[in-house]
Protein backbone atom coordinates (compact mmCIF):
# COMPACT_ATOMS: atom_id res chain seq x y z
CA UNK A 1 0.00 0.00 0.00
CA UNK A 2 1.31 3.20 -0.96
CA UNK A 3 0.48 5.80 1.48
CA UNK A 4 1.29 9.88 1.77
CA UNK A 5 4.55 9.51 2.83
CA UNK A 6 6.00 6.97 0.70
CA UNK A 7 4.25 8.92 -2.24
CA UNK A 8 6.41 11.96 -1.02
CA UNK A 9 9.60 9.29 -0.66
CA UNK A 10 8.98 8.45 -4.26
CA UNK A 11 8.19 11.78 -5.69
CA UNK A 12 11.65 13.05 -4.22
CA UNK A 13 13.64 10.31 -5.41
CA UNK A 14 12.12 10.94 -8.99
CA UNK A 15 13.18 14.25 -8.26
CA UNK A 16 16.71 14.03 -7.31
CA UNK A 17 17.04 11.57 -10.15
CA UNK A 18 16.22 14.37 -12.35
CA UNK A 19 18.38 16.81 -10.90
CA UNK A 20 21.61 14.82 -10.72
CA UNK A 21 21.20 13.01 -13.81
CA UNK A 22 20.69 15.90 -16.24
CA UNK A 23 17.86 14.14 -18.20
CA UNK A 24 14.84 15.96 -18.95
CA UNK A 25 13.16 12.41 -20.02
CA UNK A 26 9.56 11.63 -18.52
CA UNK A 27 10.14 9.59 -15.90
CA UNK A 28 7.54 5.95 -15.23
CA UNK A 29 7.38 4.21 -12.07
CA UNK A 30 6.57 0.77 -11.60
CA UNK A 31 5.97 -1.42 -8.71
CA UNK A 32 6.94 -5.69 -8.70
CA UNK A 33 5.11 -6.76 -5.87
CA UNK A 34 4.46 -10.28 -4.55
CA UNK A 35 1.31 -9.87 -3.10
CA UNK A 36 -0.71 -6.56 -5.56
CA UNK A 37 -0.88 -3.21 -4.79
CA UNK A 38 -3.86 -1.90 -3.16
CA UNK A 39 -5.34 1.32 -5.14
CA UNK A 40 -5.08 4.20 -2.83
CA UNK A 41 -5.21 7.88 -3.96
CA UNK A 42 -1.07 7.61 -4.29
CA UNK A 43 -0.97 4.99 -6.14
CA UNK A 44 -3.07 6.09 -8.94
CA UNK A 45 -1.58 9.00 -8.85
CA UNK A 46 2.19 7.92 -8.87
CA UNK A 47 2.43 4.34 -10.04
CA UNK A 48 2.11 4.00 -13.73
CA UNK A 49 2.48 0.10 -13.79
CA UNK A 50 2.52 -2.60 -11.31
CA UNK A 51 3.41 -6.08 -12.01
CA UNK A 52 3.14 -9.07 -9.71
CA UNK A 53 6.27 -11.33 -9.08
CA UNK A 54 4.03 -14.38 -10.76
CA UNK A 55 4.18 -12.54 -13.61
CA UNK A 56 7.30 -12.76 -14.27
CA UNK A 57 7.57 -16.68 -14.20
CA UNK A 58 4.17 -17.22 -16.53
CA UNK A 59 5.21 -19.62 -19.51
């Protein structure tokens, strides 16, 4: 679950990212979780794709 202040953790490290690396790019976040993300107001907001860890092992 993604709540205010690990929105605001997230939004600052995008940040910082953008100031130190120089890159003007549009930045994406995603999430790899085990278990889903729960849709809070943050999440929709921040997260632009979420995949689960079984996902990743699918044949």
């Amino acid at each position: 679950m993604i709540d205010k202040q690990y929105a605001k953790n997230l939004l600052k490290k995008a940040e910082i990212y953008q100031k130190y690396s120089r890159k003007r790019n549009q930045l994406f976040t995603a999430m790899i979780t085990s278990g889903g993300l729960k849709p809070t107001m943050y999440s929709e907001e921040i997260i632009t794709n979420h995949v689960k860890l079984g996902d990743l092992f699918k044949e």
